[in-house]
Each structure stands twice: as structure tokens, then as C-alpha cells.
C-alpha atoms as a PDB file:
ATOM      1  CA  UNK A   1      -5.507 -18.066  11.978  1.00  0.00           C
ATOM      2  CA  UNK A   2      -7.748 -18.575   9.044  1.00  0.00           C
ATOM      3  CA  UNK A   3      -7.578 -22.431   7.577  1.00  0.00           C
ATOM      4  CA  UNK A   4      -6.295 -22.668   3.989  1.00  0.00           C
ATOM      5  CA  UNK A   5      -9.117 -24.982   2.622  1.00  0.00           C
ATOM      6  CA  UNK A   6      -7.790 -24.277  -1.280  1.00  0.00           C
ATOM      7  CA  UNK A   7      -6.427 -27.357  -2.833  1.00  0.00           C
ATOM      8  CA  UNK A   8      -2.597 -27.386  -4.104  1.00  0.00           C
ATOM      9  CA  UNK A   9      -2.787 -27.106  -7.971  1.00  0.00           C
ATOM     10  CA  UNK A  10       0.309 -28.280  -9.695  1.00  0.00           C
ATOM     11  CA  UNK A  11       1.140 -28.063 -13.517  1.00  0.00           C
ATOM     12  CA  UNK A  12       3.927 -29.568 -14.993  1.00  0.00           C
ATOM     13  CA  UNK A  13       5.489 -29.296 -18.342  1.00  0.00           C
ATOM     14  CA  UNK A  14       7.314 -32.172 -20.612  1.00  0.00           C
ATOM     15  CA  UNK A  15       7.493 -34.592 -17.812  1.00  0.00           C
ATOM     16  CA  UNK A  16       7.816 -38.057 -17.980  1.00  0.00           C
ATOM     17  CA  UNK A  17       6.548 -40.852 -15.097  1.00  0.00           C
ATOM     18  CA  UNK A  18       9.609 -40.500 -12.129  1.00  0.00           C
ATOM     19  CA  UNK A  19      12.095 -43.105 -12.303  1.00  0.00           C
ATOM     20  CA  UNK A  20      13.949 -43.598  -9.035  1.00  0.00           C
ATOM     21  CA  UNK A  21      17.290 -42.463 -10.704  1.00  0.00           C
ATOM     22  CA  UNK A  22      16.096 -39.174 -11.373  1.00  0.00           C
ATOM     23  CA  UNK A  23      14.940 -38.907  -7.547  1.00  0.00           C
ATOM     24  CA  UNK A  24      11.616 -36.235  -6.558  1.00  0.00           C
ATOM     25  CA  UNK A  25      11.531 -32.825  -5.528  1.00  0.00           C
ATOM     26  CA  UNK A  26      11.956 -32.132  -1.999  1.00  0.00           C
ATOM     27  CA  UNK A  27       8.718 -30.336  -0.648  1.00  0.00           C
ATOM     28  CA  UNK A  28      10.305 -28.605   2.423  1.00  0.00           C
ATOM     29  CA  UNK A  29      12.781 -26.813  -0.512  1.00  0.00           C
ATOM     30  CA  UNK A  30       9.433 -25.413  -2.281  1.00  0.00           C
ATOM     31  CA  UNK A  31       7.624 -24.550   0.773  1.00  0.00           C
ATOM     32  CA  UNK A  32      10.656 -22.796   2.385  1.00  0.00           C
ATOM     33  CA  UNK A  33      11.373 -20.799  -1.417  1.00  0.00           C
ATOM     34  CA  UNK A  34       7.449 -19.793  -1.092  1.00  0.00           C
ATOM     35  CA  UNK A  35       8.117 -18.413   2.910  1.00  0.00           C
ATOM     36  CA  UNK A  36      11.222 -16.428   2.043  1.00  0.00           C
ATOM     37  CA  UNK A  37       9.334 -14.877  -1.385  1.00  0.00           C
ATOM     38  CA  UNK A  38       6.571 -13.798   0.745  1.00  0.00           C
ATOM     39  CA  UNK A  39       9.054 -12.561   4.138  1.00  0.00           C
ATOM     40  CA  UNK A  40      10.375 -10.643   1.674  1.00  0.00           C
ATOM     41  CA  UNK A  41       7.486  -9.431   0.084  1.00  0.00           C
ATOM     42  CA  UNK A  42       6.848  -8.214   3.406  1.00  0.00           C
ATOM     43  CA  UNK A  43       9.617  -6.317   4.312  1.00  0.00           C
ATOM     44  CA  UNK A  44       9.051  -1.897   5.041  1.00  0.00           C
ATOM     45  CA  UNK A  45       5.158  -2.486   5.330  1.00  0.00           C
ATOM     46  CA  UNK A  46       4.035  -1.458   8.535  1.00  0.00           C
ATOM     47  CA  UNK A  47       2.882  -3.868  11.442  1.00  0.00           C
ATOM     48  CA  UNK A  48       3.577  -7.612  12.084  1.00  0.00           C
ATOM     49  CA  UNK A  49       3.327  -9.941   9.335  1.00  0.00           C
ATOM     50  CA  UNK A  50       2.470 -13.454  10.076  1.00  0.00           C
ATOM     51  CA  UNK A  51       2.743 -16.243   7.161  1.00  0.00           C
ATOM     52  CA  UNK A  52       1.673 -19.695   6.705  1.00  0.00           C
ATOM     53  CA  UNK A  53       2.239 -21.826   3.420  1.00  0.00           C
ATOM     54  CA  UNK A  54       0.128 -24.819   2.671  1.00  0.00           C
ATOM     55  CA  UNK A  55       2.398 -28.057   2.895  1.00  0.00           C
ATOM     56  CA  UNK A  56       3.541 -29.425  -0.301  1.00  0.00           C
ATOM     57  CA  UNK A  57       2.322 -32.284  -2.028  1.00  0.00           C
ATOM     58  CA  UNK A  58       4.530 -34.837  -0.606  1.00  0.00           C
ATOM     59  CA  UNK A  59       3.635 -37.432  -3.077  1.00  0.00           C
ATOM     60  CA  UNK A  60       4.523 -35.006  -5.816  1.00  0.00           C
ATOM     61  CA  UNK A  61       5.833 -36.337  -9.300  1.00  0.00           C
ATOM     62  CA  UNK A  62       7.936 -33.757  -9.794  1.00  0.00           C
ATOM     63  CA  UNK A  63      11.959 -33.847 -10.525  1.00  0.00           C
ATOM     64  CA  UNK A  64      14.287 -31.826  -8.396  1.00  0.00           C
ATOM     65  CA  UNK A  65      15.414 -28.571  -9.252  1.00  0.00           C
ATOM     66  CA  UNK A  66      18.435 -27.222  -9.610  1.00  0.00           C
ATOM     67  CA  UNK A  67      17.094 -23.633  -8.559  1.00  0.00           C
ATOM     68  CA  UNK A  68      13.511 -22.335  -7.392  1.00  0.00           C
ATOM     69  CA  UNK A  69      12.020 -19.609  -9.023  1.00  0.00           C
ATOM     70  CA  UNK A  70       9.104 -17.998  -6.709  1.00  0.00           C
ATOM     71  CA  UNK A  71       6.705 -15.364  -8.700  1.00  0.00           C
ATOM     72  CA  UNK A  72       3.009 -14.001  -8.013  1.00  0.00           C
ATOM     73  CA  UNK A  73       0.765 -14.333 -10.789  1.00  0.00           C
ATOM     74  CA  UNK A  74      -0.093 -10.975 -12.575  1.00  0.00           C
ATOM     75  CA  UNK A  75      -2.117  -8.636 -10.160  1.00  0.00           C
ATOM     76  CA  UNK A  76      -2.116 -11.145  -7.335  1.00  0.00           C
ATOM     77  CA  UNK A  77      -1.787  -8.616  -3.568  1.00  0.00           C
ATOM     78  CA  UNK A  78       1.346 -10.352  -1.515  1.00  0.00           C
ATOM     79  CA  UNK A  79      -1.382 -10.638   1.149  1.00  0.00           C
ATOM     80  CA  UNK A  80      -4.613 -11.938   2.124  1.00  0.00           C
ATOM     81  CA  UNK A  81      -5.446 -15.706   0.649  1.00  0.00           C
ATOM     82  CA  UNK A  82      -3.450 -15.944  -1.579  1.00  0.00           C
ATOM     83  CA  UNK A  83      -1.332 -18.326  -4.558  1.00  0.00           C
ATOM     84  CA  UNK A  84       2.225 -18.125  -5.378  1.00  0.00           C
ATOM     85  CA  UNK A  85       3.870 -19.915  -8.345  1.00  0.00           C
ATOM     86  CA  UNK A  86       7.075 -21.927  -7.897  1.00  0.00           C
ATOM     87  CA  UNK A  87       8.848 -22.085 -11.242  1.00  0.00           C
ATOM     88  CA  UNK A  88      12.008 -24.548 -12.427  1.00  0.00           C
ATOM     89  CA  UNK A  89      14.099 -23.951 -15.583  1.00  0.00           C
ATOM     90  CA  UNK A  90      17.086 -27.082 -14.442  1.00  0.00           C
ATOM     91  CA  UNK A  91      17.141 -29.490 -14.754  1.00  0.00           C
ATOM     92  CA  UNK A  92      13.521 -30.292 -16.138  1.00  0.00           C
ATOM     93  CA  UNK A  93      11.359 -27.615 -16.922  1.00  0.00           C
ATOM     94  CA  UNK A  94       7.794 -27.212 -14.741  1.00  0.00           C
ATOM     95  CA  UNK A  95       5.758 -25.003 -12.614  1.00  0.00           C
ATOM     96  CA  UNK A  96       4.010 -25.530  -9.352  1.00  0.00           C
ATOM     97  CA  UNK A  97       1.670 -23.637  -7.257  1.00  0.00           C
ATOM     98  CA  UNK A  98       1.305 -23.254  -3.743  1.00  0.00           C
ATOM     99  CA  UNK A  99      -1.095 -21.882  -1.217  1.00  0.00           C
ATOM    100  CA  UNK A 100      -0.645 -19.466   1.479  1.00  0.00           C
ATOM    101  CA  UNK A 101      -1.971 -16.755   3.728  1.00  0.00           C
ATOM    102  CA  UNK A 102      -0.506 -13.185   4.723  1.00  0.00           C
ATOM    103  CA  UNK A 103      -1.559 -11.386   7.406  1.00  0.00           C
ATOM    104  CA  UNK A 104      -0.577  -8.330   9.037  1.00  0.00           C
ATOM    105  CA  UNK A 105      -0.859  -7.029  12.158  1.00  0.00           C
ATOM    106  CA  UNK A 106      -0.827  -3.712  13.789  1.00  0.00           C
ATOM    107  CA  UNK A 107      -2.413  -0.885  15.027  1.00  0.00           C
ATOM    108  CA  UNK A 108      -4.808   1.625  13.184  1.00  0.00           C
ATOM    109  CA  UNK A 109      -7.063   4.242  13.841  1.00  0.00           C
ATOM    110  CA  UNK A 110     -11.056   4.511  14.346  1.00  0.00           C
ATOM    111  CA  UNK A 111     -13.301   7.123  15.299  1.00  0.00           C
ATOM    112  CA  UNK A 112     -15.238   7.309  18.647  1.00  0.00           C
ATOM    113  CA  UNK A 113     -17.970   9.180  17.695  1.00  0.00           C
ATOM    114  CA  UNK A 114     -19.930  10.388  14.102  1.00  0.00           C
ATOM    115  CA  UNK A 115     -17.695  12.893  12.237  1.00  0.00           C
ATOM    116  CA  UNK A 116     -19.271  15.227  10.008  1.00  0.00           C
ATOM    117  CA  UNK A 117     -17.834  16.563   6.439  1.00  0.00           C
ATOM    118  CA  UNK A 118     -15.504  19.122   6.928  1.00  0.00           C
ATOM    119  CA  UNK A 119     -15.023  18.769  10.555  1.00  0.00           C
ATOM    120  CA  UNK A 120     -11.686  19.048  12.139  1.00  0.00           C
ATOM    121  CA  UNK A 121     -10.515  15.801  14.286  1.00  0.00           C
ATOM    122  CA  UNK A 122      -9.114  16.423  17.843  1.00  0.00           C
ATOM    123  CA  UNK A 123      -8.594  14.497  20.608  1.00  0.00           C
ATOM    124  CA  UNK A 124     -11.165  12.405  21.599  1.00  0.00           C
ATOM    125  CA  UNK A 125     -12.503  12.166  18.267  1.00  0.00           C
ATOM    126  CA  UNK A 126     -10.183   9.080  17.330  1.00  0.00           C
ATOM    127  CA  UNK A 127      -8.169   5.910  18.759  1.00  0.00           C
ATOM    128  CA  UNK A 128      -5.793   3.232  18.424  1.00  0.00           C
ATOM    129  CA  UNK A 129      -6.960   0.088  17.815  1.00  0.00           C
ATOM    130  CA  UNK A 130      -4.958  -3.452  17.090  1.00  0.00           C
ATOM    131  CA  UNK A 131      -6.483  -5.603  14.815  1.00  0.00           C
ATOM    132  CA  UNK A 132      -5.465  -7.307  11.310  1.00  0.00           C
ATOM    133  CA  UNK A 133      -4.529  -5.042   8.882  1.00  0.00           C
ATOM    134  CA  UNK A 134      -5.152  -7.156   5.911  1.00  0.00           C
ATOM    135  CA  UNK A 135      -8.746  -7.118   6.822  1.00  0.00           C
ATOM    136  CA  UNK A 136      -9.008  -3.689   6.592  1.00  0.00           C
ATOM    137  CA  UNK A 137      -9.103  -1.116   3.914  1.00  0.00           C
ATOM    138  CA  UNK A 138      -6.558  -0.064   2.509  1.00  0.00           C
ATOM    139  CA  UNK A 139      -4.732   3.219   3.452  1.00  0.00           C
ATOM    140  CA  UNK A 140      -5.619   2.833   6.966  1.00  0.00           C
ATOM    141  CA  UNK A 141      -3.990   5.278   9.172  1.00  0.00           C
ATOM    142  CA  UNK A 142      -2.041   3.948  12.437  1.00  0.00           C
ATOM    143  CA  UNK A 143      -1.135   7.219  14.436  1.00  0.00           C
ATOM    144  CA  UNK A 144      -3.049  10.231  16.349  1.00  0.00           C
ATOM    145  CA  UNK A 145      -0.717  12.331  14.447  1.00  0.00           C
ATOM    146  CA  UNK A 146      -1.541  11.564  11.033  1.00  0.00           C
ATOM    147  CA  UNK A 147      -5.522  12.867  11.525  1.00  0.00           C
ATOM    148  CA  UNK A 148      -5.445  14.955  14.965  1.00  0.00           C
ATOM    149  CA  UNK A 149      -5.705  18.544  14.026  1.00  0.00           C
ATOM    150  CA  UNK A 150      -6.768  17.793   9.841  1.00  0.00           C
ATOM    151  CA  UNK A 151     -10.297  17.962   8.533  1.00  0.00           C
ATOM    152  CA  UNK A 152     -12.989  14.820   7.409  1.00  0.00           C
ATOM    153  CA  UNK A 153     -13.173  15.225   3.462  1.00  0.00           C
ATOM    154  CA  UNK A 154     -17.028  13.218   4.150  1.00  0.00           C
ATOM    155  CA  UNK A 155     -18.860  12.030   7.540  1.00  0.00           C
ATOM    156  CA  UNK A 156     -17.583   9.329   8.837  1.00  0.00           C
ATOM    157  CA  UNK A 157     -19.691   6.825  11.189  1.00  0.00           C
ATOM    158  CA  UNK A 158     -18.609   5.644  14.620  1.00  0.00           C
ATOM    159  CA  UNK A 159     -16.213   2.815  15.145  1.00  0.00           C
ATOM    160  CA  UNK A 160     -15.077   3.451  11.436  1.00  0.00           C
ATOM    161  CA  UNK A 161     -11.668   2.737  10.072  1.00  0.00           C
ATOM    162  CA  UNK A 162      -9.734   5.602   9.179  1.00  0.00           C
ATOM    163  CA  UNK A 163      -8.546   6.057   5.797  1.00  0.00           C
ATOM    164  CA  UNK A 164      -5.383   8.634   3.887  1.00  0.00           C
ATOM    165  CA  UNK A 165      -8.213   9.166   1.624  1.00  0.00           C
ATOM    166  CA  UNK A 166     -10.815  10.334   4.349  1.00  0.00           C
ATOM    167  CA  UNK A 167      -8.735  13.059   5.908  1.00  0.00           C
ATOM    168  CA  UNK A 168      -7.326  16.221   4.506  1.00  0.00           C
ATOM    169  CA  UNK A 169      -5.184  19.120   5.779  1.00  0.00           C
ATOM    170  CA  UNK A 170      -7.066  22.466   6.344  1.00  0.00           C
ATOM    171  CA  UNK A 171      -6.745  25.307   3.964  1.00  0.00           C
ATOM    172  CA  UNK A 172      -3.302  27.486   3.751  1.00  0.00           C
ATOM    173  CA  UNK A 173      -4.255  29.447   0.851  1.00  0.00           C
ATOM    174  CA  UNK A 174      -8.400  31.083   0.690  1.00  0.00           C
ATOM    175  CA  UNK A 175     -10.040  31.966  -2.478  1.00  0.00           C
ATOM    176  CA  UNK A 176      -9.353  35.505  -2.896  1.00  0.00           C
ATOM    177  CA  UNK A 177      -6.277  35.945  -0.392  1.00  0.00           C
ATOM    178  CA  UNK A 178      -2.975  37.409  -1.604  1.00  0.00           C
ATOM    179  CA  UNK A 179      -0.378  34.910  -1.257  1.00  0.00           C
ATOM    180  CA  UNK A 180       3.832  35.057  -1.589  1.00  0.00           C
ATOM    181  CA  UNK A 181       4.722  33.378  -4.931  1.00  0.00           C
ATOM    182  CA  UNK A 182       8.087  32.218  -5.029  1.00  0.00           C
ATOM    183  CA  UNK A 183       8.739  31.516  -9.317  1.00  0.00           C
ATOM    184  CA  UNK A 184      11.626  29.196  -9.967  1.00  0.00           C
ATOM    185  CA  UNK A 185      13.323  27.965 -13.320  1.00  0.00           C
ATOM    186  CA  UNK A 186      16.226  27.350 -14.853  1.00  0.00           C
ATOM    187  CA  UNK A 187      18.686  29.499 -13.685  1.00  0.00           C
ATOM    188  CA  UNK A 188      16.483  32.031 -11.645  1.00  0.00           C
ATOM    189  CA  UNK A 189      14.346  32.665  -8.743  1.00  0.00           C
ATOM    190  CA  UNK A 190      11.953  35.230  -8.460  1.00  0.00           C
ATOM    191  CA  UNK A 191       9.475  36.359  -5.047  1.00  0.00           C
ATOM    192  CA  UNK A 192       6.420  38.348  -5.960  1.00  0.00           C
ATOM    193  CA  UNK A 193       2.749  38.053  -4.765  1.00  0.00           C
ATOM    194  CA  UNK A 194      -0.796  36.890  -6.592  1.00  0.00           C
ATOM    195  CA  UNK A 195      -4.021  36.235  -5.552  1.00  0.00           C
ATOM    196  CA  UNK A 196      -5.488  32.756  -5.123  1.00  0.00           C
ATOM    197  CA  UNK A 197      -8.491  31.640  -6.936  1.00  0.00           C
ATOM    198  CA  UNK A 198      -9.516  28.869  -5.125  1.00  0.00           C
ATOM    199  CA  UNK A 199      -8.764  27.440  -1.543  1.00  0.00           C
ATOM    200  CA  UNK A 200      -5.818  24.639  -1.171  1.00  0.00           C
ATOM    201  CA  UNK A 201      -4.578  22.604   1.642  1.00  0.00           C
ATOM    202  CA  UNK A 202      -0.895  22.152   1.886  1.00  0.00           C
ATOM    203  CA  UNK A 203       0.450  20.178  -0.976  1.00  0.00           C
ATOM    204  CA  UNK A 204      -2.377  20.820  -3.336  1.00  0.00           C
ATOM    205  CA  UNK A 205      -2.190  22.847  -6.417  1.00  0.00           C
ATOM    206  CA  UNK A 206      -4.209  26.140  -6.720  1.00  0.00           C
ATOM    207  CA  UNK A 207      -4.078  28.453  -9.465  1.00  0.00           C
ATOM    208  CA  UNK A 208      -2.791  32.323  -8.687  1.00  0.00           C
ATOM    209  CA  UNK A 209      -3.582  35.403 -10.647  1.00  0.00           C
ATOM    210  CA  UNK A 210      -0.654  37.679 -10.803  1.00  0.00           C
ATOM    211  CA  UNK A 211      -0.783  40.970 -10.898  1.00  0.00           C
ATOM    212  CA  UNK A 212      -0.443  41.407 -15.201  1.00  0.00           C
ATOM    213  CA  UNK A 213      -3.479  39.690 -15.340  1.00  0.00           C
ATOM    214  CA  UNK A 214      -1.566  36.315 -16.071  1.00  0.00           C
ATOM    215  CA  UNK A 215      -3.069  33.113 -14.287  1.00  0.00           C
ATOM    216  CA  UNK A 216      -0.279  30.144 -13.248  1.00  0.00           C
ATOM    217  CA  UNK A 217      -0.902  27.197 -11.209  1.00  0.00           C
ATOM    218  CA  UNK A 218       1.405  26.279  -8.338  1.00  0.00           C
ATOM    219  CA  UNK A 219       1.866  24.167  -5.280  1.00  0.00           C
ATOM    220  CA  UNK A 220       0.739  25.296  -1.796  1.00  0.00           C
ATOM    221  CA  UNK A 221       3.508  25.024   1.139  1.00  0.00           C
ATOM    222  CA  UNK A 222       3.567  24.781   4.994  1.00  0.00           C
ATOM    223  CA  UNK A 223       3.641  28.211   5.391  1.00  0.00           C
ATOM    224  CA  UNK A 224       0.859  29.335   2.988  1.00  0.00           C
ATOM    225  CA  UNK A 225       3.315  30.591   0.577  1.00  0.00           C
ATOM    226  CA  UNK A 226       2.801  29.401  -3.101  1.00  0.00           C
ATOM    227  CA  UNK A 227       5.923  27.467  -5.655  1.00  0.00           C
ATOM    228  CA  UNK A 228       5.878  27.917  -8.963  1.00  0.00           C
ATOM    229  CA  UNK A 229       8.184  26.330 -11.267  1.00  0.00           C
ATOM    230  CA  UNK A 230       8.653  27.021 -14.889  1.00  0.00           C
END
């Protein structure tokens, strides 16, 4: 686990030096606000998270508050090394800021060997590695299935992390091949056939040429067919 060596920065609004009457804000309350935030934060992204939160000032001048307010300043990642603001509205308005560190954990996927462009990953190619995910780019696939069998869109070196972004699906549609066009709109569905001007991977868009001459774009399916919606 990575030390948090970044100081606790605390600003505070309209305050006045702490009497005893009005008492001081329990730290345990902000840190625990800040660990629930970021559990939550968490929660549907793949792998293990594991959280730490920097302790709270103890000697902190701060009144308590009625309810905690947890937020991530603007384009902050809820991961990594990171900061996360505590805000308080009640009784005594003031904001606080708190340390912590994300981490994930989980498998991924890396090649065993140099892939060039184009080339179509099989077995062998790839494997499952566990490692921190936060570490690593993002995108990075975690099964056999989501790269066995598709194509490199550029080489890739050995040992290298495997990205959404590096693999594609191979062609369903050539240039030049006539394809089934299934036209849909409002209140009608129409089959008929055009050819393909370009070659497109499952999920792609590629624009047909129908047989009155007139060109429409649509979106390539499983089975090679083409959608197009009006």
C-alpha cells in the first residue's frame, strides 16, 4: 500500500476561535463520511477496491456538524491519490479536505508475444494477469473472451496491457460485397439488398449503395446484415 505523504488541507469559512460550549468536530465522523463516499464511488467497477483515508486532524478547530456533505472537486478520478472535500451547511458553515487512496484490484489481460497490426489474437497470444488496476491504463480488458478470436487495430509489444481501444472485431461487411439491408422507420420495415463501400466490423457504420443509385449509411450486425433507420 502506497503511503499518503500529502498534508491535510483544511479551509474554513466565518469561524470564530472554539469555545468549549460549542464542542469540536469529531474526526472519526469525517473520516468515516469520506470511506462511505468513496465505497460508494466504487460500487459496479470491476475488481477489488481497497481504500484508505488519511486520519483527520484531531486537533481540528472546527465546530460539529449537523450533517456531512462529501464531494470530489471538479474532474478529480474516484481513484488513484486522490482529495475529497467534506462540506458543512449546520450548524456553522465550512469545508474540509481530506486525503485518500483508491485502488483496485483485479485481473487483466497482456500479451505473450509481439502482435502485429491487423493480426487476429488466439490462444496463446494473451493471458490473465492480477495486478492493480488503477495503475494501469484505462480500458484494460480482464477476459480471454473479450480479445480471443478479434484483430490488433496496431502492434502491440510483449508483456503489454491490453486495451478496448487496441482490439477490434474482424470485418462482416467487405468493400464491394452485396449485403441484406433491413430499412426501418416510422411505421414500416422494408428488406432489400446494397452494396457496401467500405469494410465494417460489427457495430460500425458503413455506407451502402442501393440499387437506384442512392447511397445511405447504416449499422453493421452479427450476421453481416446491414440496419438502416430513417
Amino acid at each position: 500500500m502506497k503511503r499518503l505523504a500529502t498534508p491535510l488541507a483544511v479551509l474554513t469559512v466565518g469561524l470564530s476561535p472554539l469555545s468549549p460550549a460549542i464542542g469540536q468536530q469529531p474526526p472519526q465522523a469525517v473520516e468515516s463520511t469520506v470511506r462511505t463516499f468513496l465505497e460508494r464511488q466504487m460500487q459496479g467497477m470491476p475488481g477489488e477496491p481497497r481504500i484508505s483515508v488519511r486520519a483527520f486532524d484531531p486537533a481540528n478547530q472546527l465546530p460539529p456538524c449537523a450533517a456531512l456533505e462529501p464531494f470530489l472537486p471538479p474532474g478529480t478520478r474516484p481513484w488513484g491519490q486522490l482529495t475529497v472535500g467534506v462540506r458543512c451547511d449546520s450548524p456553522v458553515t465550512w469545508t474540509a479536505y481530506v486525503q485518500a487512496q483508491v485502488q483496485i484490484f483485479g485481473p487483466y489481460l497482456v500479451t505473450t508475444r509481439a502482435l502485429r497490426s491487423a493480426e487476429v489474437i488466439r490462444e496463446g497470444d494473451i493471458e490473465v494477469r492480477e495486478g492493480e488496476l488503477t495503475a494501469l491504463p484505462d480500458n484494460v480488458l480482464s477476459s480471454p473472451e473479450q480479445a480471443l478470436g478479434h484483430l490488433t487495430r496496431f502492434a502491440q509489444a510483449a508483456g503489454a496491457p491490453l486495451r478496448a481501444g487496441s482490439v477490434r472485431l474482424p470485418d462482416a461487411v467487405r468493400r464491394g460485397q452485396t449485403v441484406p439491408i433491413l430499412t426501418r422507420g416510422p411505421g414500416f420495415t422494408v428488406s432489400g439488398e446494397g452494396q457496401a463501400l467500405s469494410a465494417a466490423a460489427p457495430g460500425e457504420r458503413v455506407r451502402i449503395r442501393l440499387g437506384n443509385g442512392q447511397i445511405v449509411q447504416g449499422l453493421v450486425q452479427p450476421d453481416g446484415s446491414v440496419s438502416v433507420d430513417f
